[in-house]
Protein backbone atom coordinates (compact mmCIF):
# COMPACT_ATOMS: atom_id res chain seq x y z
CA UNK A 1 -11.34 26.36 -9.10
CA UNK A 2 -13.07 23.56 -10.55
CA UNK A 3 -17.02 23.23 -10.12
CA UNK A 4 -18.55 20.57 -7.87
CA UNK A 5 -22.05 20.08 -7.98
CA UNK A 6 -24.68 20.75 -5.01
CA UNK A 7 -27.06 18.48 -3.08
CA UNK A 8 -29.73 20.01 -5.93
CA UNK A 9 -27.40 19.14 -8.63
CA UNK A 10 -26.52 22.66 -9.40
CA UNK A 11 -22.49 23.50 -10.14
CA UNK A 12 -20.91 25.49 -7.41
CA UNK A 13 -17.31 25.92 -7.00
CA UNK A 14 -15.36 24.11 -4.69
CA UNK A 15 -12.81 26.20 -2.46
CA UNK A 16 -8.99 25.89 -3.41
CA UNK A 17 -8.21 25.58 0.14
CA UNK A 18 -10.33 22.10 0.61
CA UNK A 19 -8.24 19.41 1.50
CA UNK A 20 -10.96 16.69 0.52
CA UNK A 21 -10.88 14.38 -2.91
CA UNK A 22 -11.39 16.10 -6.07
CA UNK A 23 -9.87 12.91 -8.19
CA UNK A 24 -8.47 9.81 -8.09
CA UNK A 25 -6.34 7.93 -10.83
CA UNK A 26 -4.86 4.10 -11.03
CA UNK A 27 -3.00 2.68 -13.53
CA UNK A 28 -2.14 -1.08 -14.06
CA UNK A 29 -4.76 -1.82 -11.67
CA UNK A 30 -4.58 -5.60 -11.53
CA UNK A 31 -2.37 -5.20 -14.31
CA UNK A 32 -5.30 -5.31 -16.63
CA UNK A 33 -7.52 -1.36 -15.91
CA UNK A 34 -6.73 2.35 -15.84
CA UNK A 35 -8.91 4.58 -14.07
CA UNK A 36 -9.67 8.38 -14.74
CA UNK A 37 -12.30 8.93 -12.03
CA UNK A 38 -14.44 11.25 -12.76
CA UNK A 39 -13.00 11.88 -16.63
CA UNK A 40 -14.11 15.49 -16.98
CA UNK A 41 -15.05 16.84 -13.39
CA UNK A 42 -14.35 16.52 -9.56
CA UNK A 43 -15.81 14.58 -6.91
CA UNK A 44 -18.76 16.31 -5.33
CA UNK A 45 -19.56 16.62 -1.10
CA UNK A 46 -21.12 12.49 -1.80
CA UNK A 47 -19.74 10.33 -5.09
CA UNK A 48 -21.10 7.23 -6.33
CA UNK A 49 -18.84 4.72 -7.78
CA UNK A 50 -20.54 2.35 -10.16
CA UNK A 51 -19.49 -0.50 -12.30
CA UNK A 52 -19.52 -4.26 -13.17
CA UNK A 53 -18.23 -6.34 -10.50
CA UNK A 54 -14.84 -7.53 -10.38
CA UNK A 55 -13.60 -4.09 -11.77
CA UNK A 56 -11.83 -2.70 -8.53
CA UNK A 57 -14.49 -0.78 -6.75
CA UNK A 58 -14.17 -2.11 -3.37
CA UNK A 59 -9.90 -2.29 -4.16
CA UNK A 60 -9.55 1.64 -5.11
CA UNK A 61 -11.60 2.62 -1.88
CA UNK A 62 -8.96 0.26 0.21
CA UNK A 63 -5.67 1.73 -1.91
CA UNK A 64 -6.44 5.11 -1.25
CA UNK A 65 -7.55 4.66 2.39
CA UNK A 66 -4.15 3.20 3.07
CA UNK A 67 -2.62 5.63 0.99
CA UNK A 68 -4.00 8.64 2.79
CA UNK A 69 -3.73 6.92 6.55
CA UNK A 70 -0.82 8.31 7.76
CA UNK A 71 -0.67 5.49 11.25
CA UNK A 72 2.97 4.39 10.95
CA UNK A 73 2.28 1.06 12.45
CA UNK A 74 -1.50 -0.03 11.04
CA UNK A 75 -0.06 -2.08 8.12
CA UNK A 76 -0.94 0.92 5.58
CA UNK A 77 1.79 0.54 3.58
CA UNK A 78 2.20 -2.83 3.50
CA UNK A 79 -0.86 -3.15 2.01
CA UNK A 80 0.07 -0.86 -1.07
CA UNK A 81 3.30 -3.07 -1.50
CA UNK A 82 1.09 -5.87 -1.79
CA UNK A 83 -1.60 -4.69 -4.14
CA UNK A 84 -1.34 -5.43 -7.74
CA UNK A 85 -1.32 -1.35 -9.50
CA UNK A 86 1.56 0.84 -11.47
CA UNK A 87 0.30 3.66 -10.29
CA UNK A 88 -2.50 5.45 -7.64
CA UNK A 89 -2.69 9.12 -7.07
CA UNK A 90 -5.32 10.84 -5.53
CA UNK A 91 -5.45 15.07 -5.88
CA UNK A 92 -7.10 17.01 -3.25
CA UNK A 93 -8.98 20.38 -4.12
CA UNK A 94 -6.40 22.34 -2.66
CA UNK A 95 -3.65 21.60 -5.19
CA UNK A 96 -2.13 18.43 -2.73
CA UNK A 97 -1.36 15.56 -4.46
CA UNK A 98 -0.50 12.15 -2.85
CA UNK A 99 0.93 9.28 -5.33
CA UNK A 100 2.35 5.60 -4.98
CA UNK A 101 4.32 4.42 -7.58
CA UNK A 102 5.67 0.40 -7.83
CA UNK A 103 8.26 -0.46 -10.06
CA UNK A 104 10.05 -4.20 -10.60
CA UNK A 105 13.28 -3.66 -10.95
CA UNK A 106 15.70 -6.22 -12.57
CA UNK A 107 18.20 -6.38 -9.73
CA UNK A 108 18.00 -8.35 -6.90
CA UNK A 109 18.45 -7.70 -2.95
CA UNK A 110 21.50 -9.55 -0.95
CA UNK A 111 19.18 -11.64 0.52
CA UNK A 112 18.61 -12.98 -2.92
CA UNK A 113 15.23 -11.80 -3.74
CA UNK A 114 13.58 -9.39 -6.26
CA UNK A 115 13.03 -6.49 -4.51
CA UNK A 116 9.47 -4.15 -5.32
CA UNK A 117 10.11 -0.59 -5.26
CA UNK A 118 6.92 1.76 -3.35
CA UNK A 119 7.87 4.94 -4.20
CA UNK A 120 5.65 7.79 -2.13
CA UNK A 121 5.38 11.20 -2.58
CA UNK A 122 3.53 14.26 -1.48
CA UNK A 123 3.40 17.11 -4.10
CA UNK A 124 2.31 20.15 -4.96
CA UNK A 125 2.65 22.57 -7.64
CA UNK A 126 4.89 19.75 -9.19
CA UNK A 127 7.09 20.10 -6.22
CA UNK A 128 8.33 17.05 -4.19
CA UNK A 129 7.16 18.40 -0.86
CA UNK A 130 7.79 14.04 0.88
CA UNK A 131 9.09 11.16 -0.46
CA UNK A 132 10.11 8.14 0.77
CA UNK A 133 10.94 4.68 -1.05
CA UNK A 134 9.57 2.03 0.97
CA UNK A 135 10.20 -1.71 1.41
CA UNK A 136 9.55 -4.46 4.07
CA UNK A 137 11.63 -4.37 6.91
CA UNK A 138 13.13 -7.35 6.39
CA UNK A 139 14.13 -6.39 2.88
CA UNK A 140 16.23 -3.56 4.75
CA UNK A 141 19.62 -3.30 6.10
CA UNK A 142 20.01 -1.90 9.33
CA UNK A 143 20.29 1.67 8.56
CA UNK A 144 16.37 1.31 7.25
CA UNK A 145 17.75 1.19 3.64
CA UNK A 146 18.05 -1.92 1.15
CA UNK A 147 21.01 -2.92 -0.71
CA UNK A 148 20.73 -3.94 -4.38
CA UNK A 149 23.27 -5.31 -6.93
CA UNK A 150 23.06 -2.43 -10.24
CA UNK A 151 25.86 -3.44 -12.95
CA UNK A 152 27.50 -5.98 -11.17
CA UNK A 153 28.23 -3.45 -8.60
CA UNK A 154 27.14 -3.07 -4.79
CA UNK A 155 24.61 0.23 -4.53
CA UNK A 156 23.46 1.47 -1.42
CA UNK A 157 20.24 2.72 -1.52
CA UNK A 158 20.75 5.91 0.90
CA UNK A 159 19.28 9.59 1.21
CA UNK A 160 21.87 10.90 -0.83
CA UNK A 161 21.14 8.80 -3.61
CA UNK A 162 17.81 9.15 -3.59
CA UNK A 163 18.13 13.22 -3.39
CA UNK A 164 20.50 12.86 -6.13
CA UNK A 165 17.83 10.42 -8.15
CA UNK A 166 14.98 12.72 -7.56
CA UNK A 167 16.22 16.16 -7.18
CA UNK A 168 15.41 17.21 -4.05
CA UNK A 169 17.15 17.68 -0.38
CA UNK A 170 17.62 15.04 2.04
CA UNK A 171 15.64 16.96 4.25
CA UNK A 172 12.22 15.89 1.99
CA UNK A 173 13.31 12.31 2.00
CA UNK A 174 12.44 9.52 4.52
CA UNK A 175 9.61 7.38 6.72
CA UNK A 176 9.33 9.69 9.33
CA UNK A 177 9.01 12.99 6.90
CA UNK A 178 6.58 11.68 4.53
CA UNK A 179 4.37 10.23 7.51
CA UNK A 180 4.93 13.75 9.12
CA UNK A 181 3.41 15.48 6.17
CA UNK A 182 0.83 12.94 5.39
CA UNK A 183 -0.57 13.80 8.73
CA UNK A 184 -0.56 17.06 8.14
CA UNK A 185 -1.94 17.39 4.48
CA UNK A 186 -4.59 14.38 3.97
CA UNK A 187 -8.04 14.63 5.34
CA UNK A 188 -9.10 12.20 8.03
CA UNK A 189 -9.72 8.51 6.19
CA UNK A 190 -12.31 6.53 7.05
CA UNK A 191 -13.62 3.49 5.57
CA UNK A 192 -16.93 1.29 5.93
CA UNK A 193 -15.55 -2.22 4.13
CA UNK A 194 -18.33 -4.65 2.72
CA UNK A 195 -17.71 -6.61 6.20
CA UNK A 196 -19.52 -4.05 8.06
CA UNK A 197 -15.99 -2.91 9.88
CA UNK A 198 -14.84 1.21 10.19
CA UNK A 199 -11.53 1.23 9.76
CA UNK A 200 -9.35 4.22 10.71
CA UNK A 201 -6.39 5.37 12.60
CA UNK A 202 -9.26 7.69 14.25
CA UNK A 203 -10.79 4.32 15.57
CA UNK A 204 -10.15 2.24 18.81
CA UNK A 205 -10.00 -1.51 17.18
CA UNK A 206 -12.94 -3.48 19.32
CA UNK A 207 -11.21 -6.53 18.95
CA UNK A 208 -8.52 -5.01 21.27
CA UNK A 209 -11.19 -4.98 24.00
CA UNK A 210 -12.21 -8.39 22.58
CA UNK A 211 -8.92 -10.07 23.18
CA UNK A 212 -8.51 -8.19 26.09
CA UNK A 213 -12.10 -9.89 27.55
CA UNK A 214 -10.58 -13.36 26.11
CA UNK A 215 -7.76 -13.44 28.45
CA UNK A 216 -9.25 -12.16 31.58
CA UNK A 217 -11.65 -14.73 30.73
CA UNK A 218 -14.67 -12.76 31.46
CA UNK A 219 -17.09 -13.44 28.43
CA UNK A 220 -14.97 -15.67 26.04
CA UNK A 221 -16.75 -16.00 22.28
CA UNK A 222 -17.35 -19.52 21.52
CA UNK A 223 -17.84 -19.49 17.49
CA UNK A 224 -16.74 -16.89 14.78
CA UNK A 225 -20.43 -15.33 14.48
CA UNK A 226 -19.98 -14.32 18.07
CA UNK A 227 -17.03 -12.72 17.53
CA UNK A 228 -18.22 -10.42 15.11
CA UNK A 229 -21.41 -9.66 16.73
CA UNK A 230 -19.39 -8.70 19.40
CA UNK A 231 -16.72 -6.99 17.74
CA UNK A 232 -19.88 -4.76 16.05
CA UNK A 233 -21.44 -4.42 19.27
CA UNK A 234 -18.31 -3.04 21.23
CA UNK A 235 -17.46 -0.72 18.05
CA UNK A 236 -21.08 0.89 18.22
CA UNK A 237 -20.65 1.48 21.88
CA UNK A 238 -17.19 3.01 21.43
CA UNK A 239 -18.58 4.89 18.66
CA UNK A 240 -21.27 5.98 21.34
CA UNK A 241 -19.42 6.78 23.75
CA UNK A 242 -16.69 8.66 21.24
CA UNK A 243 -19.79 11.15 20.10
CA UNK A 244 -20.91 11.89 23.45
CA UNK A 245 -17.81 12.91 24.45
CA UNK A 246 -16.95 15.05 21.86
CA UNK A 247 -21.01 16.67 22.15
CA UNK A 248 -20.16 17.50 25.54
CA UNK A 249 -16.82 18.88 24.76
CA UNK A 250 -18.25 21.53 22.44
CA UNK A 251 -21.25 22.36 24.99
CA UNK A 252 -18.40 23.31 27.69
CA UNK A 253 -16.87 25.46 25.15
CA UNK A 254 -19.92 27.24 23.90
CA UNK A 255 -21.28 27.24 27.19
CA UNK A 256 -17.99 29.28 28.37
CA UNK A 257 -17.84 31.37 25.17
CA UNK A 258 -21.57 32.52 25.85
CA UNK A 259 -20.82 33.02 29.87
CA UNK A 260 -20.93 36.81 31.03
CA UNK A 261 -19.31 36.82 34.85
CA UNK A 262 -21.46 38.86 37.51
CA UNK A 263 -19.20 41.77 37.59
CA UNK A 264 -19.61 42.34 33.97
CA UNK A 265 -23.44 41.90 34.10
CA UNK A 266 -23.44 44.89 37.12
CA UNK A 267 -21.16 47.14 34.37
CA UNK A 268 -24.16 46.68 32.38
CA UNK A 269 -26.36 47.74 34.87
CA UNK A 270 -24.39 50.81 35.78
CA UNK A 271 -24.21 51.40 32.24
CA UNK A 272 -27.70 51.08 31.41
CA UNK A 273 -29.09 53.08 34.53
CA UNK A 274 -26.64 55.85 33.42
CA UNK A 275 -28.02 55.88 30.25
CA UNK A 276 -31.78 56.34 31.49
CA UNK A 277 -30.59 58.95 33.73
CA UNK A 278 -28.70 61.38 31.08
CA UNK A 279 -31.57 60.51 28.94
CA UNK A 280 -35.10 60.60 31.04
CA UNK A 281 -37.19 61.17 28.17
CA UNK A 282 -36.56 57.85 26.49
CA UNK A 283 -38.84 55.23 27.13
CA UNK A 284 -38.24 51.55 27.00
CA UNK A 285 -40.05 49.62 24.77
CA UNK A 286 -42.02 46.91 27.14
CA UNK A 287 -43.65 44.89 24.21
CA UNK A 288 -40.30 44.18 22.62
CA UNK A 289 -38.98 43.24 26.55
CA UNK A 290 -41.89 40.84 27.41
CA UNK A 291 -41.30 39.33 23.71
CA UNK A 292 -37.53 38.82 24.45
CA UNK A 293 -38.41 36.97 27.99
CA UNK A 294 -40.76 34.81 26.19
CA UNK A 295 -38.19 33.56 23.69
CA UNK A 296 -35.86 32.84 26.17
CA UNK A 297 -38.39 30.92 28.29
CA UNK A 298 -39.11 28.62 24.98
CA UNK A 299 -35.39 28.41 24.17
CA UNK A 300 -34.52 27.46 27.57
CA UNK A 301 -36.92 24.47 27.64
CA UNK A 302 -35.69 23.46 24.04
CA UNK A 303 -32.00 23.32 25.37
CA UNK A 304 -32.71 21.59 28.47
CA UNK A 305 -33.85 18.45 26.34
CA UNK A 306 -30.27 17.83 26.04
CA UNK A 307 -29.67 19.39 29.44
CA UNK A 308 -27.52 22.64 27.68
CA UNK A 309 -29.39 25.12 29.63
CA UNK A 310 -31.91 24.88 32.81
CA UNK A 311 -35.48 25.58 31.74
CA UNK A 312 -36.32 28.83 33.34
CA UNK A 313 -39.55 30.85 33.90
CA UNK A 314 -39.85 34.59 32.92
CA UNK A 315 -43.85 34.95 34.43
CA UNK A 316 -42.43 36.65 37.31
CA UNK A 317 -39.86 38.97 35.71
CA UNK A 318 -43.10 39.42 32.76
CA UNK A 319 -45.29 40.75 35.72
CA UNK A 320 -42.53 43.81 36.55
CA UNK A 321 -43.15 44.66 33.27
CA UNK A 322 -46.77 45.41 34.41
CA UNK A 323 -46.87 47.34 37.49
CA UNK A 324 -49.38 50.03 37.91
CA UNK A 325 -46.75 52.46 39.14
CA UNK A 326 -44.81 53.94 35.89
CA UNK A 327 -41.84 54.64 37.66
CA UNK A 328 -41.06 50.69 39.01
CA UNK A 329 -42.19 49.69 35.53
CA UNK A 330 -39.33 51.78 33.90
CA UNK A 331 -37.10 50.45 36.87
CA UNK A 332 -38.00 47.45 35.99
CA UNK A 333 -37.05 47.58 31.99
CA UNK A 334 -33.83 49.35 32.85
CA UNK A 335 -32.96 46.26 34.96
CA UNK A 336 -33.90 43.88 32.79
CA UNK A 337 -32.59 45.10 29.38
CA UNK A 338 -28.53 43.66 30.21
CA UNK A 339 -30.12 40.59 32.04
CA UNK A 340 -31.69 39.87 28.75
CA UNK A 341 -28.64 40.46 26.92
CA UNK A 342 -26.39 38.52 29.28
CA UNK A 343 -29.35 35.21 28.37
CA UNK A 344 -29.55 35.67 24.90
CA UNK A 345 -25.31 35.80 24.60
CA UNK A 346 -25.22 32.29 26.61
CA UNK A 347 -27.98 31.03 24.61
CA UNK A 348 -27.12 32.04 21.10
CA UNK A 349 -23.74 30.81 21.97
CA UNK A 350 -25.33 27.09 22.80
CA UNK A 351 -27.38 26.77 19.44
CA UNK A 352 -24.86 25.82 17.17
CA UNK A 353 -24.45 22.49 19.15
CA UNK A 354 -27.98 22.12 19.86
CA UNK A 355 -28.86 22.36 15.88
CA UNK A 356 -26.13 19.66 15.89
CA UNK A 357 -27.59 17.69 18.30
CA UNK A 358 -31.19 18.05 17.38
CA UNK A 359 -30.66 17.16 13.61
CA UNK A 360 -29.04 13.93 14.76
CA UNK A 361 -31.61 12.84 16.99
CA UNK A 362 -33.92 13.63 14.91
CA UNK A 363 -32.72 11.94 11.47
CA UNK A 364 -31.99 8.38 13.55
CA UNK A 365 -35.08 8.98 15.60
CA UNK A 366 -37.35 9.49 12.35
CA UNK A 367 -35.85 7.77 9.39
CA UNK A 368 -34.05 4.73 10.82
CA UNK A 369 -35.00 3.44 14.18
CA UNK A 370 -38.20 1.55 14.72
CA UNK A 371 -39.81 0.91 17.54
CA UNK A 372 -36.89 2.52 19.46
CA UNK A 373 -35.45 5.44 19.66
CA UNK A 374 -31.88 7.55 20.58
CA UNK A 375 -31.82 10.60 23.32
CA UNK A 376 -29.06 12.64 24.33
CA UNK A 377 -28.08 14.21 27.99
CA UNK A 378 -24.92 16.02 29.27
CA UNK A 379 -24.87 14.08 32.32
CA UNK A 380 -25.63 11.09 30.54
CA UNK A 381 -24.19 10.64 26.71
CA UNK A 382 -26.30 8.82 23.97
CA UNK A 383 -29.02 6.26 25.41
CA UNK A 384 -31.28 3.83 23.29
CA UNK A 385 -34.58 3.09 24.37
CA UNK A 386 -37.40 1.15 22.95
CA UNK A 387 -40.82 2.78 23.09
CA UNK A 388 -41.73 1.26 26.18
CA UNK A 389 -38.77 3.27 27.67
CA UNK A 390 -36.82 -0.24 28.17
CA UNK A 391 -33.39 1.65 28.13
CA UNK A 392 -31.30 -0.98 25.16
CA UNK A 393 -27.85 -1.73 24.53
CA UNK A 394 -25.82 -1.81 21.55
CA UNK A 395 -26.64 -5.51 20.99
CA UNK A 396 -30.45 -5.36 21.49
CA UNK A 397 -29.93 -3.51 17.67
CA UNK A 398 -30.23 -5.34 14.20
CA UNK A 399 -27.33 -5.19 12.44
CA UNK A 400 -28.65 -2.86 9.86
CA UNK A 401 -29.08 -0.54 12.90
CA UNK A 402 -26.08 -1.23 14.06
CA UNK A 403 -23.95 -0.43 11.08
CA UNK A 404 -25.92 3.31 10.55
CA UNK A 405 -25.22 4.53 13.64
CA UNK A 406 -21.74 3.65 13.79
CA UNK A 407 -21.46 5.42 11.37
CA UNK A 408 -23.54 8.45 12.00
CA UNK A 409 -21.51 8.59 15.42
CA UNK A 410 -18.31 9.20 13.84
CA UNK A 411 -19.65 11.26 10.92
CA UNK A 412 -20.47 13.28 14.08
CA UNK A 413 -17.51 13.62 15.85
CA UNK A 414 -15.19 14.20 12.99
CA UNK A 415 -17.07 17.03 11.82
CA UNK A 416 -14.01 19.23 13.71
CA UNK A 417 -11.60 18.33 10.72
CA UNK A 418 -11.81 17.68 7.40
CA UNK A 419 -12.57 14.01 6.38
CA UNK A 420 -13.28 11.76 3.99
CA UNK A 421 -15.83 8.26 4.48
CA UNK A 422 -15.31 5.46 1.95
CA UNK A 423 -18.24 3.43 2.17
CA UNK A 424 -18.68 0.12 0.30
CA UNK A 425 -21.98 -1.18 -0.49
CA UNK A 426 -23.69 0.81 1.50
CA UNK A 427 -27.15 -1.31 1.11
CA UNK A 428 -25.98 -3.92 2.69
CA UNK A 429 -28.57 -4.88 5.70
CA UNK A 430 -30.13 -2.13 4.37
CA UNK A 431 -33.66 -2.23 3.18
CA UNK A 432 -34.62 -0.25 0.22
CA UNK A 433 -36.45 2.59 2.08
CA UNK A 434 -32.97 3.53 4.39
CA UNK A 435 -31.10 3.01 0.80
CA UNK A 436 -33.29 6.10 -0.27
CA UNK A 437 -32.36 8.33 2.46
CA UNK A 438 -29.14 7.36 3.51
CA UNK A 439 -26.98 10.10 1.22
CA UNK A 440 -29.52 12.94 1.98
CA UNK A 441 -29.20 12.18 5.47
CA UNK A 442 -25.34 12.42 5.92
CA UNK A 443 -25.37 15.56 4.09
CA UNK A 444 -27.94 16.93 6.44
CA UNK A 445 -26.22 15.94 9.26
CA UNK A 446 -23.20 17.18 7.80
CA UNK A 447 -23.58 20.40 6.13
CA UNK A 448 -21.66 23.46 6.54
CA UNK A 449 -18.32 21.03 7.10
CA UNK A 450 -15.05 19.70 5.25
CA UNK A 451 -16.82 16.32 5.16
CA UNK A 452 -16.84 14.38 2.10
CA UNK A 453 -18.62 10.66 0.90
CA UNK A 454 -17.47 8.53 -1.56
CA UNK A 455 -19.30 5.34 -1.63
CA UNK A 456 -19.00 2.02 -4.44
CA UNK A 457 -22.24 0.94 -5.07
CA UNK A 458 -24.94 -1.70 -7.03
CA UNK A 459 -27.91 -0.16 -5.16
CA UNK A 460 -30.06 1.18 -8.42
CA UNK A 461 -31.93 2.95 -5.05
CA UNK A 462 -28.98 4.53 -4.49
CA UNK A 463 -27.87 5.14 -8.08
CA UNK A 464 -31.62 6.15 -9.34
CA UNK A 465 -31.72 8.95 -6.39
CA UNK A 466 -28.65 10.42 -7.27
CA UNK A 467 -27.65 10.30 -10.83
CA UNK A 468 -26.04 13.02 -10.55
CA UNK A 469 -23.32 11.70 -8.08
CA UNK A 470 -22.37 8.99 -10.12
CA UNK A 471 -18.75 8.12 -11.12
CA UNK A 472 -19.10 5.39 -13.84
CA UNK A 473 -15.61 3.61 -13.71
CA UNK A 474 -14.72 2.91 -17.61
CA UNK A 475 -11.78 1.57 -17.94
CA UNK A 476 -8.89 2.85 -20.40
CA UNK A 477 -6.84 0.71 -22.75
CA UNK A 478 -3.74 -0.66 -20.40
């Protein structure tokens, strides 16, 4: 295993079985820069990708989000055909690699035209596990594969000859194989470009809706500034809407897993009272009891913030505790001991999501909201409010605003898989303080998941805060 470094800088290893970015390699990039990134290490839980501009920051973070998307009709590979490389691989921790490969070949099509080879494959352990070979559709005969003209002689590009070409079954070889096995082996991609626009096959597109509102003619944009105001607006509230759901999914399921039925509360009571019978010298220990009740009359109000649990009140059960008479008193304890149990089960099983929920509240509530602030509710979802408690909508937020908590929102709710984020200048509509926090605080909000960063950045904010997360691209000799 290869060491990765922590949030404190100190080396830790990484597990073999993480499918998240440990390197990336390009060669011919722009037919002018190879890339070794990092040169001597792995990329840690947030990387930093710095260098001059023009160098192919911004156009690695595109390649290898459309090399890892795996949505057989979002243009991904298209856009690899297109790009100007030799070469782009990308190795996960766990021993997956995923490569493209163009070649120019000096033959030509029947249509006349020089024809690009994409080669894709999926490997590991040096073994061809997908590969597919992949034109333009209209560069393809009808059976999906082109035609070329080798040695004066008609070749038909076909799965046999590929097998033959590569060594490996027919059964590896193909579009809907390789996009098969993409799915399966490469992280979630997501990708913040420069424009301020998530990208991923994860995401609805808002300017579906958009389009959708332009030909009902409900609220037509007039100019191009509306448009993407309202394109960022609807993608926040989809992003909203998209965390809420999946908060509320995970209460249901902890709130089940933590759920003790009546009948198997009473089998504790039998049990219990059965107990104190065959053992009538033991006697219950009330001060640990009334401590227990008053935990779970704190935790109770702490949960229903977010409306996980109803806030209840223990003073009566407290009071049993005290009667004069010994003999209710012990009845009392006996009673309560697997009704406590049967609270602190549900509870315990609800505070997972809760620390979820609280340390995203709380990190948009105190490091990047101002004058407004974010609450959560079962019933309800996410809700903005200013601190007049003027309940706001997604446009009533600066952009700056805007972008974070798209973001946050699905750093959120893909914390159930492993995925990457490719962010690209992350300061911009940023101001310098939010620059400062803004790694720290999607590692908080993050940790203890298969969630990984890797941003390209100028920010010396960004760069001076975490030197240690810095990937200085440095071009070999092409």
């Amino acid at each position: 295993m290869s060491d990765i470094l922590t949030e404190h800088g100190k080396p830790q290893k990484r597990p073999q079985s993480s499918p998240l970015i440990a390197s990336i390699s390009v060669k011919g990039l722009f037919g002018l820069y190879n890339y070794s990134l990092p040169a001597d290490s792995v990329f840690s839980s947030a990387t930093i990708l710095y260098g001059d501009n023009g160098v192919g920051k911004s156009t690695i973070l595109r390649l290898v989000f459309h090399l890892l998307s795996p949505g057989g009709d979002k243009g991904h590979r298209h856009a690899l055909y297109e790009a100007s490389f030799d070469e782009l691989k990308v190795n996960l921790a766990n021993g997956v690699t995923f490569k493209a490969t163009q070649l120019l070949p000096k033959t030509k099509s029947l249509l006349g035209r020089d024809i690009k080879r994409l080669t894709l494959t999926i490997e590991k352990q040096d073994s061809i596990l997908s590969l597919w070979e992949f034109i333009p559709r209209n560069l393809r005969n009808d059976a999906g594969y082109y035609i070329e003209i080798d040695k004066n002689e008609v070749v038909r590009q076909t799965k046999k000859s590929i097998s033959e070409k590569y060594k490996i079954t027919t059964d590896h070889i193909g579009e809907a194989h390789y996009l098969a096995n993409l799915s399966h082996y490469a992280p979630n991609i997501f990708i913040l470009n420069a424009d301020r626009r998530l990208d991923s096959d994860a995401v609805a597109d808002p300017g579906d809706e958009i389009e959708l509102r332009r030909i009902m003619r409900l609220d037509e944009p007039r100019r191009l500034h509306d448009v993407v105001s309202r394109s960022r607006q609807i993608a926040l509230t989809q992003a909203l809407s998209s965390a809420s759901k999946w908060i509320s999914r995970k209460a249901i399921y902890s709130a089940n897993r933590g759920s003790e039925n009546v009948h198997s509360v009473y089998i504790n009571v039998i049990k219990q009272l059965t107990s104190s019978i065959a053992n009538p010298t033991d006697e219950p220990n009330y001060e640990i009891l009334y401590q227990q009740l008053s935990e779970i009359e704190t935790r109770t109000q702490e949960l229903a913030r977010y409306e996980l649990a109803t806030p209840l009140s223990t003073s009566d059960l407290k009071k049993s505790l005290n009667a004069r008479a010994k003999q209710k008193k012990r009845l009392a304890a006996e009673l309560l001991v697997p009704y406590i149990e049967s609270l602190r089960s549900r509870l315990q099983a609800l505070d997972a999501i809760y620390q979820i929920i609280e340390k995203f509240v709380t990190t948009i509530n105190k490091n990047y909201l101002k004058d407004k602030y974010i609450t959560y509710k079962v019933s309800q979802g996410f809700s903005i409010y200013n601190t007049a408690n003027v309940p706001l909508e997604a446009r009533h937020l600066s952009s700056g605003e805007q972008q974070l908590m798209l973001l946050f929102c699905y750093v959120l709710s893909g914390r159930d898989k492993p995925c990457v984020f490719m962010i690209d200048e992350p300061e911009i509509s940023l101001n310098v303080k939010w620059q400062r926090q803004l790694v720290q605080s999607l590692l908080d909000i993050t940790d203890g998941t298969n969630v990984q960063f890797v941003f390209a950045s100028h920010s010396m904010e960004l760069l001076a805060q975490h030197r240690d997360r810095v990937v200085t691209m440095t071009s070999t000799a092409q």
